[in-house]
N, C-alpha and C. Protein backbone atom coordinates (compact mmCIF):
# COMPACT_ATOMS: atom_id res chain seq x y z
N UNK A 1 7.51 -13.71 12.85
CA UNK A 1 7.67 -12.80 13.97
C UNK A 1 6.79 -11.57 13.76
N UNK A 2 5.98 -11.27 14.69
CA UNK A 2 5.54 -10.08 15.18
C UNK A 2 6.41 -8.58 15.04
N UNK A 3 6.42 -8.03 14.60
CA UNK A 3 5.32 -7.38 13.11
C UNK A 3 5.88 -7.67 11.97
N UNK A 4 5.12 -7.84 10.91
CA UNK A 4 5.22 -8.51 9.99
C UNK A 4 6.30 -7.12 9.14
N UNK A 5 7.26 -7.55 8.58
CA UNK A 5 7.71 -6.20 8.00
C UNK A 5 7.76 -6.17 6.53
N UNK A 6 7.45 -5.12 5.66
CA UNK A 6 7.40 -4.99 4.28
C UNK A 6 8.53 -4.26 3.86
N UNK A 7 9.16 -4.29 2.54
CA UNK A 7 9.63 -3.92 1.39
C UNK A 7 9.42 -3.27 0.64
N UNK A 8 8.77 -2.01 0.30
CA UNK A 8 7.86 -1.29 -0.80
C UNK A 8 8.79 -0.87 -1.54
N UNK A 9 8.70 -1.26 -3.21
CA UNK A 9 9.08 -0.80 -4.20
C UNK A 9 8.25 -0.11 -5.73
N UNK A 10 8.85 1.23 -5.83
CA UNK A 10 8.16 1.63 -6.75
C UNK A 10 8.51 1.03 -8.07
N UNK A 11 7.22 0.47 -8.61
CA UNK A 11 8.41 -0.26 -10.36
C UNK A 11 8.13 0.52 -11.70
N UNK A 12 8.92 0.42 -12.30
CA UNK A 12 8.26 1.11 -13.80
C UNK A 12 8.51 -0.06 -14.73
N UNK A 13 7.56 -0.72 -15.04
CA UNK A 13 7.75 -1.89 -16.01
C UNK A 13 7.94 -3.24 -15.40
N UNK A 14 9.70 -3.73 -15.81
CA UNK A 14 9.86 -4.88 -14.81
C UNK A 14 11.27 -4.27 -14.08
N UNK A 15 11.21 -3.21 -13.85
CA UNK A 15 12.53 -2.64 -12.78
C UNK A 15 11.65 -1.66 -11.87
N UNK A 16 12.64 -1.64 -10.97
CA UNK A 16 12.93 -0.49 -9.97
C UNK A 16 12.85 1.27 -10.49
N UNK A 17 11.62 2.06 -10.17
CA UNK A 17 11.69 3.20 -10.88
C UNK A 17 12.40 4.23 -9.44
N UNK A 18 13.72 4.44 -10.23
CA UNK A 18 14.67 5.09 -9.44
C UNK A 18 14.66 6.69 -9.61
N UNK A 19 13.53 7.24 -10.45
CA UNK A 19 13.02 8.56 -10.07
C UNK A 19 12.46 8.98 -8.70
N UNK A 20 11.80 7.72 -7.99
CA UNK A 20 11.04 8.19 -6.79
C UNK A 20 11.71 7.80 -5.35
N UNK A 21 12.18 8.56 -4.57
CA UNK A 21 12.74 7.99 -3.48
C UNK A 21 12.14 6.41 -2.77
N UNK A 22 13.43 5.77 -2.89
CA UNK A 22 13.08 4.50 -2.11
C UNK A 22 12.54 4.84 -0.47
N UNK A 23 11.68 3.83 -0.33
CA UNK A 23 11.30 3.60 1.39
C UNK A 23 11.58 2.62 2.06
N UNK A 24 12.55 2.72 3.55
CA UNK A 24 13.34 1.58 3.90
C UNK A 24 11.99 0.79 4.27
N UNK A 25 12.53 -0.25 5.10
CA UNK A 25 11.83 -1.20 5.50
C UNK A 25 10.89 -0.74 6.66
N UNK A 26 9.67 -1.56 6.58
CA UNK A 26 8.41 -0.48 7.36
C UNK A 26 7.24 -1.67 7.71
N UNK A 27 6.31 -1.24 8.62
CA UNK A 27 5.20 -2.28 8.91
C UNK A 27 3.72 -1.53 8.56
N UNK A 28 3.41 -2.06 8.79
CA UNK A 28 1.40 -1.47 8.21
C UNK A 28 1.19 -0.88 9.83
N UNK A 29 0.83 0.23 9.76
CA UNK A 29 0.12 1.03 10.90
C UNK A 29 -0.94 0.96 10.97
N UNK A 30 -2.29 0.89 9.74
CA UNK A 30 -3.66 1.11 9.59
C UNK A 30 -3.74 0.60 8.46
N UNK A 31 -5.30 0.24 8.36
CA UNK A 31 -5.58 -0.06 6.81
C UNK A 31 -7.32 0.53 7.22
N UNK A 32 -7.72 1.04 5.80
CA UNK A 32 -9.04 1.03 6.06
C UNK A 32 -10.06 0.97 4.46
N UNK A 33 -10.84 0.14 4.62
CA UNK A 33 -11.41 -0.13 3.42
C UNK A 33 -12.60 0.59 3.17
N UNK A 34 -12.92 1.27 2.71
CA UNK A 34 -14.37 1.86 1.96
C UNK A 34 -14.88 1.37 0.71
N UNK A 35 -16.01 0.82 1.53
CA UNK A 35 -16.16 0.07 -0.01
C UNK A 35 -18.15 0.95 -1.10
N UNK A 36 -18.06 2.00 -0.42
CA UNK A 36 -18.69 3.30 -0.40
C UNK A 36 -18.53 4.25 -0.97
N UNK A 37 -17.49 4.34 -1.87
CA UNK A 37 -16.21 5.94 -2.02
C UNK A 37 -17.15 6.67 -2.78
N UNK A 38 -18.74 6.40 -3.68
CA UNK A 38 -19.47 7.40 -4.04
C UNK A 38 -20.69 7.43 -3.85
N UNK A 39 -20.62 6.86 -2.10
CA UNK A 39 -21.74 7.71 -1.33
C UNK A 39 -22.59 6.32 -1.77
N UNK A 40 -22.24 5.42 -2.66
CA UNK A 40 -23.80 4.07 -2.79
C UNK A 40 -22.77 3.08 -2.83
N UNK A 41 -23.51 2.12 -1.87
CA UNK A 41 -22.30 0.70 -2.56
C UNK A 41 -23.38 -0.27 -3.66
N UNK A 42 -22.10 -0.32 -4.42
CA UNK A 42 -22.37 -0.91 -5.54
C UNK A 42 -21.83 -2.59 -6.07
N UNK A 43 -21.61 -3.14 -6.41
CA UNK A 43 -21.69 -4.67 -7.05
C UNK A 43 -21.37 -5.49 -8.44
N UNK A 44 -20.99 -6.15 -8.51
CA UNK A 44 -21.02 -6.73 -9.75
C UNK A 44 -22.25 -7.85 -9.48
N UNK A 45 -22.41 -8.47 -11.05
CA UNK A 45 -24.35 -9.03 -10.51
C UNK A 45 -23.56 -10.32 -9.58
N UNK A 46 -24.56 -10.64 -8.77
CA UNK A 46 -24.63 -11.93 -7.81
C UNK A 46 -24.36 -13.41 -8.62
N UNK A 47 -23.83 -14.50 -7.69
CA UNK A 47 -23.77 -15.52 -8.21
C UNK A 47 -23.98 -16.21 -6.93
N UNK A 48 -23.81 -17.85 -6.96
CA UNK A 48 -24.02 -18.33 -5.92
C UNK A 48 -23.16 -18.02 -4.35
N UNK A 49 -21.99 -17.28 -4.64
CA UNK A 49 -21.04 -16.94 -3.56
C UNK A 49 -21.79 -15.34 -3.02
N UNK A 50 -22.22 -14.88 -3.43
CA UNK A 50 -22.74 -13.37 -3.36
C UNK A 50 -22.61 -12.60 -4.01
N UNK A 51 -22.15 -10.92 -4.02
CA UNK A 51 -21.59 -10.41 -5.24
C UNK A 51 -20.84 -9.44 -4.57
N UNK A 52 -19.92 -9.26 -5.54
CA UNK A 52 -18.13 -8.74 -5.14
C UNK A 52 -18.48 -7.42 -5.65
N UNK A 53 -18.07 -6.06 -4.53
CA UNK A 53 -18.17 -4.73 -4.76
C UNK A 53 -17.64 -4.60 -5.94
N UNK A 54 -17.77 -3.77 -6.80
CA UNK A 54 -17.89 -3.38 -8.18
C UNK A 54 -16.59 -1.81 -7.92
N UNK A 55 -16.43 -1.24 -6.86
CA UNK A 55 -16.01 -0.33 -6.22
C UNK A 55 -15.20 -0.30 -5.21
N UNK A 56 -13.82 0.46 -4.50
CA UNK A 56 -13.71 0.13 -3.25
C UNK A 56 -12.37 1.08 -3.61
N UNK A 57 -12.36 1.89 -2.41
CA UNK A 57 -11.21 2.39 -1.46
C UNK A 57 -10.56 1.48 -0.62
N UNK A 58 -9.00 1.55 -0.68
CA UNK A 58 -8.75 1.28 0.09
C UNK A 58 -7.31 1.70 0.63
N UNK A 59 -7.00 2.31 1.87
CA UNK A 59 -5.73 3.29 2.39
C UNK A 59 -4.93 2.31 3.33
N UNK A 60 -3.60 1.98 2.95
CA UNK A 60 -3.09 1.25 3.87
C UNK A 60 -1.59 3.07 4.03
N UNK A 61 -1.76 2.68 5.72
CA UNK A 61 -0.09 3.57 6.27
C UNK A 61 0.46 2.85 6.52
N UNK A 62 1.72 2.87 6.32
CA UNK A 62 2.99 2.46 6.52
C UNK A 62 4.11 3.54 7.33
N UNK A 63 4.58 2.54 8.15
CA UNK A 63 5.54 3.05 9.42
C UNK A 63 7.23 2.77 9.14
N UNK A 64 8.50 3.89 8.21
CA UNK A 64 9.60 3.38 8.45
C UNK A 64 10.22 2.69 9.37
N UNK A 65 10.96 1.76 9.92
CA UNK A 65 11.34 1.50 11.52
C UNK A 65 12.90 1.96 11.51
N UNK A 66 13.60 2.88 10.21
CA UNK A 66 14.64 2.92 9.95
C UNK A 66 14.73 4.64 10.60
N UNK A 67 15.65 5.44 11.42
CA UNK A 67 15.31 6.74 11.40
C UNK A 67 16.80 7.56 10.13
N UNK A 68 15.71 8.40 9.01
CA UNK A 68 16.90 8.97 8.24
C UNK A 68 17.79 9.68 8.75
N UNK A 69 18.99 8.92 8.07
CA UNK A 69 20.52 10.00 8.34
C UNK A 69 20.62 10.92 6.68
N UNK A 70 21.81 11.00 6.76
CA UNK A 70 22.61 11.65 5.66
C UNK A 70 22.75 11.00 4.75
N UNK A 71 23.57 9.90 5.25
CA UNK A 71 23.76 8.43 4.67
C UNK A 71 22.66 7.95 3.92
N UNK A 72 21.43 7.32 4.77
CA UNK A 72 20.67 6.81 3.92
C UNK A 72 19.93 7.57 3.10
N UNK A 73 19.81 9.17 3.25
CA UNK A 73 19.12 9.57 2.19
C UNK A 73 20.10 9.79 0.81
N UNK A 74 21.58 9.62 1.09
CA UNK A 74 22.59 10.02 0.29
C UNK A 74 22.15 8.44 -0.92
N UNK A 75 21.87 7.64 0.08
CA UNK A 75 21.89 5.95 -0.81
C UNK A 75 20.03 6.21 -1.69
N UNK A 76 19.40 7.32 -1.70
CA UNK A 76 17.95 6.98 -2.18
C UNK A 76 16.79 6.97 -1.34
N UNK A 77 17.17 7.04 0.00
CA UNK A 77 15.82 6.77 1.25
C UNK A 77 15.14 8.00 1.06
């Protein structure tokens, strides 16, 4: 189903790092790739497929679809 929805968890190791506020459930708003970030694009050497940036930005936003109460920030949101 249309929109795809994500889960984001912060981990420390192989758990849940419960220093950083959890974020409920949310969809991708934007993504944008720079594969440029110091002004030259750059590479690893070529092979028969081409050659894979050596470098790269990349910013994805994310949209809660949950709106905070009391409650959920009381639970970690």
């Amino acid at each position: 189903n249309l929109p795809s929805q994500f889960e984001i968890r912060y981990m420390y190791k192989d758990k849940e790092n419960l220093y950083i506020p959890k974020i409920s459930r949310c969809v991708l708003t934007s993504m944008d790739v720079d594969y440029t970030p110091n002004e030259v694009f750059t590479t690893f050497r070529g092979d028969g497929d081409g050659a894979a940036p050596n470098i790269m930005n990349m910013a994805l936003n994310f949209t809660e679809l949950e709106i905070m109460t009391k409650d959920t920030i009381a639970q970690g949101y």
